[in-house]
Structure formats: structure tokens, C-alpha cells
N, C-alpha and C. Protein backbone atom coordinates (compact mmCIF):
# COMPACT_ATOMS: atom_id res chain seq x y z
N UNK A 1 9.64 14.57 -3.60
CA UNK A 1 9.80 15.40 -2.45
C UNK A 1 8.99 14.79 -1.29
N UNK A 2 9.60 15.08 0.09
CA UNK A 2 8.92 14.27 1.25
C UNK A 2 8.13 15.51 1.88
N UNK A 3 6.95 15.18 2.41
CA UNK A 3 6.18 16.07 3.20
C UNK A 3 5.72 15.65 4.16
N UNK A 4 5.43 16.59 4.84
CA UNK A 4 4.84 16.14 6.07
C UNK A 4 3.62 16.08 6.35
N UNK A 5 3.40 14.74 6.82
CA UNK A 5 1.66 14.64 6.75
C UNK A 5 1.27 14.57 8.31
N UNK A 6 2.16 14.69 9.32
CA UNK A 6 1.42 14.66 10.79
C UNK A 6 2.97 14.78 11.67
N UNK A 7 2.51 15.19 12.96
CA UNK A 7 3.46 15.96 13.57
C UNK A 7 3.45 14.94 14.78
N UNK A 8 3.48 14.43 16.01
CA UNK A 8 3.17 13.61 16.94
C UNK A 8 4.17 14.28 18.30
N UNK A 9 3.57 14.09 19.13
CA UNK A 9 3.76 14.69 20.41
C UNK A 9 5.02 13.77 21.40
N UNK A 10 5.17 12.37 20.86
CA UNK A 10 5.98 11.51 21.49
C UNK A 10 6.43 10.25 20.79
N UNK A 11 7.30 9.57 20.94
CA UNK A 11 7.69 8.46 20.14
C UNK A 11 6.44 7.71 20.35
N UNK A 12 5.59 7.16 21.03
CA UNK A 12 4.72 5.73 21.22
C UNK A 12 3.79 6.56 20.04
N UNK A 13 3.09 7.87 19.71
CA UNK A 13 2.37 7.74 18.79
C UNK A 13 2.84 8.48 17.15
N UNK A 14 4.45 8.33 17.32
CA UNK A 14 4.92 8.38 16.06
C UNK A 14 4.79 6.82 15.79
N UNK A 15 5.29 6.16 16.40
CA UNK A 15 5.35 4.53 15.67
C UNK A 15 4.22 4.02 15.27
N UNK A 16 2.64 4.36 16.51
CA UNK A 16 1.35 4.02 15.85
C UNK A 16 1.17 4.60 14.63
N UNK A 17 1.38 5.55 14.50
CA UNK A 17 1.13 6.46 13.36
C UNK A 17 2.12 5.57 11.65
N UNK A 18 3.17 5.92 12.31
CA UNK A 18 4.21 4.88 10.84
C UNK A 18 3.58 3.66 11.02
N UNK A 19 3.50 2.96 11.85
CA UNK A 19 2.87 1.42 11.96
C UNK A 19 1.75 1.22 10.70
N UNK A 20 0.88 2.09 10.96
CA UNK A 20 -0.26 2.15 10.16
C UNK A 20 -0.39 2.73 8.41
N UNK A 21 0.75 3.80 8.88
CA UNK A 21 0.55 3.63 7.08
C UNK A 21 1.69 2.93 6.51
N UNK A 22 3.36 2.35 6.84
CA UNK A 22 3.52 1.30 6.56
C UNK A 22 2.24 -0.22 6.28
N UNK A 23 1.85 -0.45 7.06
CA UNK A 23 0.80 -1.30 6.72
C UNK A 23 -0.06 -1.68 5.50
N UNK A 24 -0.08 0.16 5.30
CA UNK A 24 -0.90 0.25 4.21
C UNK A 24 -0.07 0.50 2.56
N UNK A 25 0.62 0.07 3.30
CA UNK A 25 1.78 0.25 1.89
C UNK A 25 2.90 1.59 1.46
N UNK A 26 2.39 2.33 2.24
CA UNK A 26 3.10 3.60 2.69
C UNK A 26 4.58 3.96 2.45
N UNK A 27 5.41 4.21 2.11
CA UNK A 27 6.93 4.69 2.23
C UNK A 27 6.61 6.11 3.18
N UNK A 28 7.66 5.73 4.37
CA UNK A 28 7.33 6.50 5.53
C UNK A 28 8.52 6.74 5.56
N UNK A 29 9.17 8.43 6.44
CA UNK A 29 9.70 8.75 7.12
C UNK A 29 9.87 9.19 8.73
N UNK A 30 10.44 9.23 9.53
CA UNK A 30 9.94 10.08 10.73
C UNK A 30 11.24 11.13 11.19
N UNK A 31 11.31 11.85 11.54
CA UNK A 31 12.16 13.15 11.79
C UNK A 31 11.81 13.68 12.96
N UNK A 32 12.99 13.45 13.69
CA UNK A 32 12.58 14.12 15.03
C UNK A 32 12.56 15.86 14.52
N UNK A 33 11.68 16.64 16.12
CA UNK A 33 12.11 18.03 16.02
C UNK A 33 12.14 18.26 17.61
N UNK A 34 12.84 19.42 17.57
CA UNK A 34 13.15 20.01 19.16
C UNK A 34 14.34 19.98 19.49
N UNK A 35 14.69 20.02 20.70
CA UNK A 35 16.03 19.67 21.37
C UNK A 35 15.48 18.41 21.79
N UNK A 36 17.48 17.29 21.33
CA UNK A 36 17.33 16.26 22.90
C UNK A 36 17.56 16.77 24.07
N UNK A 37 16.59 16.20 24.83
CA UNK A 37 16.78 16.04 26.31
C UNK A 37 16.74 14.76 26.75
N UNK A 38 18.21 14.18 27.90
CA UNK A 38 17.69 13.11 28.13
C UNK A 38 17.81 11.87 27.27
N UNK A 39 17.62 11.88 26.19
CA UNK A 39 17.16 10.90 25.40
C UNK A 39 16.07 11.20 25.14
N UNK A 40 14.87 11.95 24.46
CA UNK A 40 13.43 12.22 24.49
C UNK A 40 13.52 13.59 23.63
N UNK A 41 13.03 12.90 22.49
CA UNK A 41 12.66 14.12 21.69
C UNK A 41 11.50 15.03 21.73
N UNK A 42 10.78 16.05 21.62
CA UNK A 42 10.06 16.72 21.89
C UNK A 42 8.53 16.04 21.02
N UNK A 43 9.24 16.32 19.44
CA UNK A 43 7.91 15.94 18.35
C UNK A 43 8.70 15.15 17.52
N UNK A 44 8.01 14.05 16.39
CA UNK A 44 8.02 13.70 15.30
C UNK A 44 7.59 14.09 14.39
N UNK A 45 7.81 14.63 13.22
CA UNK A 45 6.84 14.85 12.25
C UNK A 45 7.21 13.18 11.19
N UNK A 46 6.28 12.89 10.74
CA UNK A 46 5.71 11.69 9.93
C UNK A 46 5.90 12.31 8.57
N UNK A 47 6.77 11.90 7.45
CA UNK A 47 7.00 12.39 5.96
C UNK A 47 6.28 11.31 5.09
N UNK A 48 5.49 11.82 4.17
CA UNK A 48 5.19 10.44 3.05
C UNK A 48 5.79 11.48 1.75
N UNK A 49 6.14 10.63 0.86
CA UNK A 49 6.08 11.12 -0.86
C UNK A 49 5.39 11.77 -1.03
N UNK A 50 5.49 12.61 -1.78
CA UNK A 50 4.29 13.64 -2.20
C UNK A 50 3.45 13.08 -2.78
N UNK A 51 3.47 12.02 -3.70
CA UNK A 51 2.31 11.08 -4.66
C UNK A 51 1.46 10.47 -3.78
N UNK A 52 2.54 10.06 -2.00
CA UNK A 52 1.25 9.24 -1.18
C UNK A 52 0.18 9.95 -0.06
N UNK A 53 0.64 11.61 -0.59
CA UNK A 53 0.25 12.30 0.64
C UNK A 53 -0.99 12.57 1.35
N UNK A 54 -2.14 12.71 -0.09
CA UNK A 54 -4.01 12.19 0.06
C UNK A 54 -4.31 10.94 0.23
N UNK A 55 -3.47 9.88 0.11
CA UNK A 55 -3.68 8.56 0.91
C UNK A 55 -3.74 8.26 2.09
N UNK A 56 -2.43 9.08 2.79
CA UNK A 56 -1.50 9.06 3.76
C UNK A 56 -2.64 9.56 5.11
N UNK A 57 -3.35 10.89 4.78
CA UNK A 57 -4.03 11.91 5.11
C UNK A 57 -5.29 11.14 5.20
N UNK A 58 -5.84 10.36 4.48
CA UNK A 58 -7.05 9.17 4.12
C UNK A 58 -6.72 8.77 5.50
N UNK A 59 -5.67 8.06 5.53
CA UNK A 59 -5.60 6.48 6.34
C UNK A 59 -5.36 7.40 8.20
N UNK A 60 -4.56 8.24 8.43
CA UNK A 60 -4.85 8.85 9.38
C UNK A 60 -5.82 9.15 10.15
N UNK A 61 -6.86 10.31 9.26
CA UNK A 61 -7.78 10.48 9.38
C UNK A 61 -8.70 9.82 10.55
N UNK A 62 -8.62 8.63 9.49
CA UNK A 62 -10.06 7.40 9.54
C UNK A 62 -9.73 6.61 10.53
N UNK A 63 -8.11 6.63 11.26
CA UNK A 63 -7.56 5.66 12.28
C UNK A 63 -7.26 6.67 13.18
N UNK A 64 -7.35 7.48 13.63
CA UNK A 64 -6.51 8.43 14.82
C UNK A 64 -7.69 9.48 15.38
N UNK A 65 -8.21 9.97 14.41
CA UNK A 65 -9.78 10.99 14.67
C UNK A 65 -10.47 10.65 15.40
């Protein structure tokens, strides 16, 4: 099952965000939410596996905080 481990306010820090835990070995999703407007989605939420999700939450953390 996929969960969601972080929500992001705009595409430039959904990709930092996947960038980084891809990196780390991660199986990532991203899912827009909101209405389009424009072309411009509102939020991303960021999905990992449920097995990677206290990793996922690790590597965030320690890079974005």
C-alpha cells in the first residue's frame, strides 16, 4: 500500500523532495491534488511503500527541516 509521507505546496519542491528520496533508493510516487488551473496544480502529495515510510520520514526530516 502507498502512503503519503509529505504534501508540497508546488511542483519545484515536489521534485526536491522525490529527487532526494529517489536518491536514496526510495520507490516514489507523486499525485497531484486540487483543481487544474492554468496548467498549475495546487499541492503534491509524495507516496512511498508502506515498508519505506520511517525511512522516507528519516531522509525528509534531516534534508527539508
Amino acid at each position: 500500500m502507498w502512503i503519503v509521507v509529505y504534501i508540497t505546496q508546488n511542483r519545484e519542491a515536489s521534485n526536491i523532495a522525490t529527487e532526494l528520496l529517489r536518491e536514496a533508493g526510495l520507490s516514489v510516487k507523486v499525485r497531484t491534488v486540487g483543481t487544474k488551473s492554468e496548467n498549475v496544480y495546487g499541492c503534491y502529495e509524495i507516496l512511498l511503500p508502506e515498508s519505506q515510510v520511517e525511512e522516507g520520514h528519516r531522509i525528509l526530516i534531516s534534508n527539508l527541516f
